[in-house]
PDB file of N, CA and C in Angstrom:
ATOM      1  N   UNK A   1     124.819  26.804-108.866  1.00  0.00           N
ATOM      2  CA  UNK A   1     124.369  28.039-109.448  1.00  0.00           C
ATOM      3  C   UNK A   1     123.313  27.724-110.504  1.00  0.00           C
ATOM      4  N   UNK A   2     122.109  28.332-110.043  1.00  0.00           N
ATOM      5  CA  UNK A   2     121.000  28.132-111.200  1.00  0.00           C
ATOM      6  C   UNK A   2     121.463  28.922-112.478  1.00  0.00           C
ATOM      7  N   UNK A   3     121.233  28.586-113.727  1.00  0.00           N
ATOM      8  CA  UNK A   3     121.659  29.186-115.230  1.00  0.00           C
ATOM      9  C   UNK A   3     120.154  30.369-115.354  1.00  0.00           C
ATOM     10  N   UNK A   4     119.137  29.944-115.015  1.00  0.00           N
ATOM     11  CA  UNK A   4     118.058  30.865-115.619  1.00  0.00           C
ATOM     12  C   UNK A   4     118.145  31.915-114.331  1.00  0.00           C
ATOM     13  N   UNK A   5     119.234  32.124-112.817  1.00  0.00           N
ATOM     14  CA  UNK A   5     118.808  33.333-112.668  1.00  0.00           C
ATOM     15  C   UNK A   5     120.269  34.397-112.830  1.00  0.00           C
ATOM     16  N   UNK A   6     121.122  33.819-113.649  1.00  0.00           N
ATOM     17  CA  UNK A   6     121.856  34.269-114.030  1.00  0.00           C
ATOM     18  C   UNK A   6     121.988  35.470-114.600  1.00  0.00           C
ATOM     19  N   UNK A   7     122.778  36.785-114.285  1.00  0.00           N
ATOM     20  CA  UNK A   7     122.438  37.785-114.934  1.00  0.00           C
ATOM     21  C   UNK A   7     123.085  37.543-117.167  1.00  0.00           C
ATOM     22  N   UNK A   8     122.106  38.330-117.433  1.00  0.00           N
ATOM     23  CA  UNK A   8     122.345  38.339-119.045  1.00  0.00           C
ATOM     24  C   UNK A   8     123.886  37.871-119.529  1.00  0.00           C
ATOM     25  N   UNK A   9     124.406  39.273-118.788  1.00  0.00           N
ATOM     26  CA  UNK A   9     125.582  39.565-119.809  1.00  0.00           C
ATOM     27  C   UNK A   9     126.491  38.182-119.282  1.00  0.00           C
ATOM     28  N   UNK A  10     126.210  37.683-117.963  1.00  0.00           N
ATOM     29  CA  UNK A  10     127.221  36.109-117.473  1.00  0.00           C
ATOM     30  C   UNK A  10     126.409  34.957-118.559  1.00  0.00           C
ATOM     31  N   UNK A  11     125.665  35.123-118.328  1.00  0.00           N
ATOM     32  CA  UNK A  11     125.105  34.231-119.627  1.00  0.00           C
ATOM     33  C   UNK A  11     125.926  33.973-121.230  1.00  0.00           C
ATOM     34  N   UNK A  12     125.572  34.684-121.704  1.00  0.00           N
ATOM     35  CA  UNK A  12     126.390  35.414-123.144  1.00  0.00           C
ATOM     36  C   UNK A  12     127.713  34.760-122.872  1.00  0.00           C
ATOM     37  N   UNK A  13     128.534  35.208-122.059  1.00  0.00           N
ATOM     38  CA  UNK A  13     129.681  35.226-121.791  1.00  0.00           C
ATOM     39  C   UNK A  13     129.831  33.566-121.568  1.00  0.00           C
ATOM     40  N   UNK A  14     129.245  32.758-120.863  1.00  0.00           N
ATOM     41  CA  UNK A  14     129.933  31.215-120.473  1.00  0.00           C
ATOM     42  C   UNK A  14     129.162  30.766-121.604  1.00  0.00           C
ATOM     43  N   UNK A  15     128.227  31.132-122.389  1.00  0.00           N
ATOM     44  CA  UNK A  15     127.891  30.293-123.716  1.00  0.00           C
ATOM     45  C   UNK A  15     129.011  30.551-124.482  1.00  0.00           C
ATOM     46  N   UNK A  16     129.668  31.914-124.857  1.00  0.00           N
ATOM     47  CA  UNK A  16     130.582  31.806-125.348  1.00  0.00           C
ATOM     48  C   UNK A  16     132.027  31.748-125.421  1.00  0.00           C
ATOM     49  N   UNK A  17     132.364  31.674-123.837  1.00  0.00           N
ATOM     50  CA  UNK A  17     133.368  30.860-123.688  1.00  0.00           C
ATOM     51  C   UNK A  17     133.516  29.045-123.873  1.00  0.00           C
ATOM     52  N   UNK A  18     132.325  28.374-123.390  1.00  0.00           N
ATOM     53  CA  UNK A  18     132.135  27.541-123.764  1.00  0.00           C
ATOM     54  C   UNK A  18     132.354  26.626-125.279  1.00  0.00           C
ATOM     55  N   UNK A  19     131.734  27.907-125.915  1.00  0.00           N
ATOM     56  CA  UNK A  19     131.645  27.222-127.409  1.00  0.00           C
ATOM     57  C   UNK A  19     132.842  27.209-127.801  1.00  0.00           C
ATOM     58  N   UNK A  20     133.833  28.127-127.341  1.00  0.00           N
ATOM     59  CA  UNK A  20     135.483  28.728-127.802  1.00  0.00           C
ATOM     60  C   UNK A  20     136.169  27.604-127.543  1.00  0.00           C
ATOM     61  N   UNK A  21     135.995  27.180-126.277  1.00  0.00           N
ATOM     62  CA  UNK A  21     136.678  25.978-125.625  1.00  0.00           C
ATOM     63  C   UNK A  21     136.552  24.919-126.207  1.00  0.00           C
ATOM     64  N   UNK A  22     135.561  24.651-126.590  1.00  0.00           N
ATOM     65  CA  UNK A  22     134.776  23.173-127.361  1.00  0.00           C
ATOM     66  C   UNK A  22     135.681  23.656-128.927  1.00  0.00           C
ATOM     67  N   UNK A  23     135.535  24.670-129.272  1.00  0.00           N
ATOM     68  CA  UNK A  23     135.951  24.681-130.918  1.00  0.00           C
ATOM     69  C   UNK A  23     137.626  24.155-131.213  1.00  0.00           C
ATOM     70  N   UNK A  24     138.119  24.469-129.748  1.00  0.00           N
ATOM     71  CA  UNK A  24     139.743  24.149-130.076  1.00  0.00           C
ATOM     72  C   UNK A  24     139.660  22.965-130.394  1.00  0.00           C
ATOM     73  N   UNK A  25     139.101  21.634-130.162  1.00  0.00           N
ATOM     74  CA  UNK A  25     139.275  20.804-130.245  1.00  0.00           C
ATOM     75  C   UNK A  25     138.820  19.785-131.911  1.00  0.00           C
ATOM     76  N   UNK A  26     137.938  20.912-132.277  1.00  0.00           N
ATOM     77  CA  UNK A  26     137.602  20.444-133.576  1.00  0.00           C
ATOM     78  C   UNK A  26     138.871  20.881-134.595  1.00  0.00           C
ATOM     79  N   UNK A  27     138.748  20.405-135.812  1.00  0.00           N
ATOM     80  CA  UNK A  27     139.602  20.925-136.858  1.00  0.00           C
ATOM     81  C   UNK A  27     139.194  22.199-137.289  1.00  0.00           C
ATOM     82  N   UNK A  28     140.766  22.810-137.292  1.00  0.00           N
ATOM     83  CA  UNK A  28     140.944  24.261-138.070  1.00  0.00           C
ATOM     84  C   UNK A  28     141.083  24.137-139.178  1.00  0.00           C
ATOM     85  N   UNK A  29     142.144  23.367-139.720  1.00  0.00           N
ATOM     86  CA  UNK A  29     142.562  23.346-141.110  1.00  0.00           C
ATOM     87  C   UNK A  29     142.832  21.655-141.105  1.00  0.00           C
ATOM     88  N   UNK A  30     142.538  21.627-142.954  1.00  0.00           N
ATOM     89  CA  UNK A  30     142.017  20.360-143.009  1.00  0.00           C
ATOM     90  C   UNK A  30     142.915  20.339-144.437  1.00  0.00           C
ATOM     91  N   UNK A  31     144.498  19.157-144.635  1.00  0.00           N
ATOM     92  CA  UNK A  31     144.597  18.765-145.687  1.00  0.00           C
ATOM     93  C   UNK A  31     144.988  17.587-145.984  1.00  0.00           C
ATOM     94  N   UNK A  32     145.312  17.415-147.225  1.00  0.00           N
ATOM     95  CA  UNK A  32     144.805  15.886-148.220  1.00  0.00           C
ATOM     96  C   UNK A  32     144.953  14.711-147.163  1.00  0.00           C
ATOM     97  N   UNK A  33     145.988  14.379-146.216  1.00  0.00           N
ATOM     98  CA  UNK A  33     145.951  13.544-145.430  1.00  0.00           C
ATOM     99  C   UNK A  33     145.744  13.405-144.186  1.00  0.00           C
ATOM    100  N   UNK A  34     145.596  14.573-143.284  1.00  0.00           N
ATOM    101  CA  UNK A  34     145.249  14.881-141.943  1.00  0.00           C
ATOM    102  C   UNK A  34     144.369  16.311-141.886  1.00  0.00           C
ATOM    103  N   UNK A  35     144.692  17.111-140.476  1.00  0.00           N
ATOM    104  CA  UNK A  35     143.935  17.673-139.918  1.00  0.00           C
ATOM    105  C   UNK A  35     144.383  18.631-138.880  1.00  0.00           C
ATOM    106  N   UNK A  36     144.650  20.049-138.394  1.00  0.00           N
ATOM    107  CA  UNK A  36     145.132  20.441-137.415  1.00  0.00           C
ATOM    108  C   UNK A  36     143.743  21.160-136.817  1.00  0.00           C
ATOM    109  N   UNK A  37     143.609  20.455-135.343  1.00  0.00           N
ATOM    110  CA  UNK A  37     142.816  20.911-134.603  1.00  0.00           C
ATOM    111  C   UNK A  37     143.222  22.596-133.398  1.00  0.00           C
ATOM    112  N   UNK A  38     142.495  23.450-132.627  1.00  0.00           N
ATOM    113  CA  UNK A  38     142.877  24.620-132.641  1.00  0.00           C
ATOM    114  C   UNK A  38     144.013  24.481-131.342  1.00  0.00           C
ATOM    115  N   UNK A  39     144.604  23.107-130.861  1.00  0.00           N
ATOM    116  CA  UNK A  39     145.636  23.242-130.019  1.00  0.00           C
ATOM    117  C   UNK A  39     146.583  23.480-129.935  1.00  0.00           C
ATOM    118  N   UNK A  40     147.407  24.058-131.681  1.00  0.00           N
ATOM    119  CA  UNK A  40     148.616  23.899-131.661  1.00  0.00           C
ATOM    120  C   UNK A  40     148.856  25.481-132.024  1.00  0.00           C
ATOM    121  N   UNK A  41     150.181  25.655-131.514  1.00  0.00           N
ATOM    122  CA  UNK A  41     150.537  27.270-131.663  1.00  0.00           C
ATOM    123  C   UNK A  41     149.785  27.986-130.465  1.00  0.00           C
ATOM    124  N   UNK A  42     149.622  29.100-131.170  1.00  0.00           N
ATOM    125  CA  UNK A  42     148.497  30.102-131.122  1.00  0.00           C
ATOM    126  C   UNK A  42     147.354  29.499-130.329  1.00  0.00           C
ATOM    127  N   UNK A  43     146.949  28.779-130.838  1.00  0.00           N
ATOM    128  CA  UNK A  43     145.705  27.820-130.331  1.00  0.00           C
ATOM    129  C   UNK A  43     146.030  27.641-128.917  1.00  0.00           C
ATOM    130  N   UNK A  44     146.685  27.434-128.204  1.00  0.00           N
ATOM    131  CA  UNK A  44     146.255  26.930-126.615  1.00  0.00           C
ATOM    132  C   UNK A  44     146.228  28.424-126.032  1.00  0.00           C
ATOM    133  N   UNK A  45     147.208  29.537-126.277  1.00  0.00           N
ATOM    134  CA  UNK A  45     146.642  30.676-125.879  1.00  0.00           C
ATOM    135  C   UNK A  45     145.395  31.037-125.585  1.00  0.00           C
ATOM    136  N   UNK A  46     144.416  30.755-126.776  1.00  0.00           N
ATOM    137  CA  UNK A  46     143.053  31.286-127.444  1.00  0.00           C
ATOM    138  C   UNK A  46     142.112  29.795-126.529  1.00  0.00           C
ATOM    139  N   UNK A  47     142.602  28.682-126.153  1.00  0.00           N
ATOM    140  CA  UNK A  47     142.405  27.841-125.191  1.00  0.00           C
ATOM    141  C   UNK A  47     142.220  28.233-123.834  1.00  0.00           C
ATOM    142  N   UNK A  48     143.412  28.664-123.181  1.00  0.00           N
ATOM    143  CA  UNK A  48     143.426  28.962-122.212  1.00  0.00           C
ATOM    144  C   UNK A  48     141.962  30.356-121.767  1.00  0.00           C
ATOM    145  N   UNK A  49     142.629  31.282-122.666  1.00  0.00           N
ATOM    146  CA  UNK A  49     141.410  32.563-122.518  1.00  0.00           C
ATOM    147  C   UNK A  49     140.144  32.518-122.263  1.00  0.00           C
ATOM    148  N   UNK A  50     139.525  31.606-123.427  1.00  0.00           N
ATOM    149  CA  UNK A  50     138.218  30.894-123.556  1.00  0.00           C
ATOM    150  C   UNK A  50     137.994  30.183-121.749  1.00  0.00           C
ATOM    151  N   UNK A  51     139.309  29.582-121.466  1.00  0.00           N
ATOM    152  CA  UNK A  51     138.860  28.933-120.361  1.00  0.00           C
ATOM    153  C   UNK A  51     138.454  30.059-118.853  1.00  0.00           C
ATOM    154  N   UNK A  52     138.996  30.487-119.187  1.00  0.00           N
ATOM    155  CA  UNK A  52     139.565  32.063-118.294  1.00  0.00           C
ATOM    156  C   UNK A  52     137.988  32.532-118.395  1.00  0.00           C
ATOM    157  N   UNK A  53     137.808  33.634-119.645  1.00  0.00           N
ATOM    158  CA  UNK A  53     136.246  34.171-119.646  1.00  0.00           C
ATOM    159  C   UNK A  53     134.967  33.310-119.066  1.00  0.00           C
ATOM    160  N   UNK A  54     135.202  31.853-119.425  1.00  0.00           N
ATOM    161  CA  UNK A  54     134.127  31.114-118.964  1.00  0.00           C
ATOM    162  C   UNK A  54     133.807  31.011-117.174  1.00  0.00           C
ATOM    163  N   UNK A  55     135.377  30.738-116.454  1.00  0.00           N
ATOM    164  CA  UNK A  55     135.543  30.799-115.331  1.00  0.00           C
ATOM    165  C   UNK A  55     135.173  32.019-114.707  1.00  0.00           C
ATOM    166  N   UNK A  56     135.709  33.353-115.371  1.00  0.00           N
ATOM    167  CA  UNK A  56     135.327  34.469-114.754  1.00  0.00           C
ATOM    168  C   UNK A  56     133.992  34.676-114.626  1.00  0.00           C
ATOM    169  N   UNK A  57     132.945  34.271-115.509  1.00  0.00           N
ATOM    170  CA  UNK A  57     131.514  34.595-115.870  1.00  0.00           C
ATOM    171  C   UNK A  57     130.717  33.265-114.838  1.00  0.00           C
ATOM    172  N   UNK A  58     131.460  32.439-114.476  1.00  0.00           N
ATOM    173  CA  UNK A  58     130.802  31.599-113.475  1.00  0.00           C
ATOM    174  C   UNK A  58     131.066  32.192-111.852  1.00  0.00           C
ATOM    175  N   UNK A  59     132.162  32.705-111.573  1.00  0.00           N
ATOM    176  CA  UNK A  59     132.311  33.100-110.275  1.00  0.00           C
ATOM    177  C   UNK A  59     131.580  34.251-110.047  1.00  0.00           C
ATOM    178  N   UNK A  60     131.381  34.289-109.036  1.00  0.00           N
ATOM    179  CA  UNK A  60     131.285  35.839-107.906  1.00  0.00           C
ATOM    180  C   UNK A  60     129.978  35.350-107.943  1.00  0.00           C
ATOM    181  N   UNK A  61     128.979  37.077-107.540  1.00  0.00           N
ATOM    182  CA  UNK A  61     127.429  36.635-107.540  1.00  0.00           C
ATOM    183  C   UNK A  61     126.829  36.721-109.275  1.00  0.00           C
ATOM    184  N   UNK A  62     125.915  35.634-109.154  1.00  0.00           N
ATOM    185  CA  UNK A  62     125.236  35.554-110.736  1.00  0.00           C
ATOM    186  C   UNK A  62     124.376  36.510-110.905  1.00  0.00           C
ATOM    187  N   UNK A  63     123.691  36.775-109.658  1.00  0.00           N
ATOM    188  CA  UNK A  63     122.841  38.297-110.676  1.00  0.00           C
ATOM    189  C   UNK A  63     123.298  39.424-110.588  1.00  0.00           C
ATOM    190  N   UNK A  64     124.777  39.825-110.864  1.00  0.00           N
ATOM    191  CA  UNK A  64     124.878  40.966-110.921  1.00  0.00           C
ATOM    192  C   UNK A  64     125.721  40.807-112.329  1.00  0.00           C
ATOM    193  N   UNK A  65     125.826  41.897-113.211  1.00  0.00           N
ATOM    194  CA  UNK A  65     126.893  41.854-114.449  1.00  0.00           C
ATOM    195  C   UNK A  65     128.136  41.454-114.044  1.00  0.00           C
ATOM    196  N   UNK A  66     129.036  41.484-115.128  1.00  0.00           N
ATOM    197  CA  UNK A  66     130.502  41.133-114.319  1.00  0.00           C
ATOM    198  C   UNK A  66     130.974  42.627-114.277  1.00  0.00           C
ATOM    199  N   UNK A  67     132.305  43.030-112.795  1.00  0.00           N
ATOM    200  CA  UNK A  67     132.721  43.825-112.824  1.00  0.00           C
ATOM    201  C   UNK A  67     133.939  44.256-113.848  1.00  0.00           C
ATOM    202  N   UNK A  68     133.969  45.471-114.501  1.00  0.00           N
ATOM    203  CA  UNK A  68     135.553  45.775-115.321  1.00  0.00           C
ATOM    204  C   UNK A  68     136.592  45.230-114.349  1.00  0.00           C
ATOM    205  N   UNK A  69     136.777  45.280-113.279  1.00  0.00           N
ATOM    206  CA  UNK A  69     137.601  45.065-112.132  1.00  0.00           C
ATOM    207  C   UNK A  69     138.445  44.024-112.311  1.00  0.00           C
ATOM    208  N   UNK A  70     137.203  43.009-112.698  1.00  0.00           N
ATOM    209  CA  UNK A  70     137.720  41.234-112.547  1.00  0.00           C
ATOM    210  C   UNK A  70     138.684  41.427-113.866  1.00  0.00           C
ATOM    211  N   UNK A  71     137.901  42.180-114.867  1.00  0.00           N
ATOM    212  CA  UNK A  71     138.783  41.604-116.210  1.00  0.00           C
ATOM    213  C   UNK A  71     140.038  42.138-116.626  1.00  0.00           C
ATOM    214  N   UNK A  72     140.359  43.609-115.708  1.00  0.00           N
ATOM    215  CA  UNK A  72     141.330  44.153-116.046  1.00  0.00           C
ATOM    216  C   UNK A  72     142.321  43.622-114.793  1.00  0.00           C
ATOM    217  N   UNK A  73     142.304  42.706-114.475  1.00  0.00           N
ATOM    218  CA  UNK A  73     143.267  42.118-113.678  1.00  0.00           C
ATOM    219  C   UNK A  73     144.234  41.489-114.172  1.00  0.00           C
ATOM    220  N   UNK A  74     143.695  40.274-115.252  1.00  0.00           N
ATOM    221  CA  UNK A  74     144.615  39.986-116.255  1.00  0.00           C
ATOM    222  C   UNK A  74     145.459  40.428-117.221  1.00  0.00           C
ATOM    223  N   UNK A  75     144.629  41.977-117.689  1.00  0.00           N
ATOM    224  CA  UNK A  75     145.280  42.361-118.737  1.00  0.00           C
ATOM    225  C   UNK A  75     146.149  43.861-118.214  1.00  0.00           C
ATOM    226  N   UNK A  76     145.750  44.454-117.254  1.00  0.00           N
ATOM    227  CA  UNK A  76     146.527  45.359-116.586  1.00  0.00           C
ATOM    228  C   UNK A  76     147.065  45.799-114.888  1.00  0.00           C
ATOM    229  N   UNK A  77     147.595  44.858-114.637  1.00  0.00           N
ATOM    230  CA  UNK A  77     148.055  44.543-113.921  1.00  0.00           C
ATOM    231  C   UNK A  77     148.761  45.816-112.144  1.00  0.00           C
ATOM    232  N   UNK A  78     147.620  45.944-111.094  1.00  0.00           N
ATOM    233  CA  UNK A  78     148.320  47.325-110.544  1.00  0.00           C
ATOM    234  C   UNK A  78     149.472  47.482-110.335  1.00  0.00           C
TER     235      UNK A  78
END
């Protein structure tokens, strides 16, 4: 899949799933002797999702927007 004939809004979307994905892995909180990076808890949820939006915004056809269809599959279920 070429990136430049990608429609906009799939664009947007795998840059910023991307970046989401990449951020878990850096540090969230940072004290006097260590470091918690965004995997723990909460964090792999917000992992997983990131991975999810990125995947969704790569499939189907690229020049068209993404459909509501795809996304309310996950969250509301027929």
């Amino acid at each position: 899949m070429n990136f430049q004939q990608m429609h906009k809004q799939r664009k947007f979307t795998l840059i910023a799933g991307a970046a989401g994905f990449i951020s878990c892995f850096l540090p969230w909180y940072s004290y006097g002797f260590g470091s918690i990076n965004g995997l723990h808890s909460w964090g792999v949820l917000v992992f997983i999702l990131f991975g999810i939006s990125a995947f969704l915004s790569y499939t189907g056809d690229a020049q068209k927007n993404l459909p509501g269809k795809s996304w309310s599959l996950f969250f509301f279920p027929a």
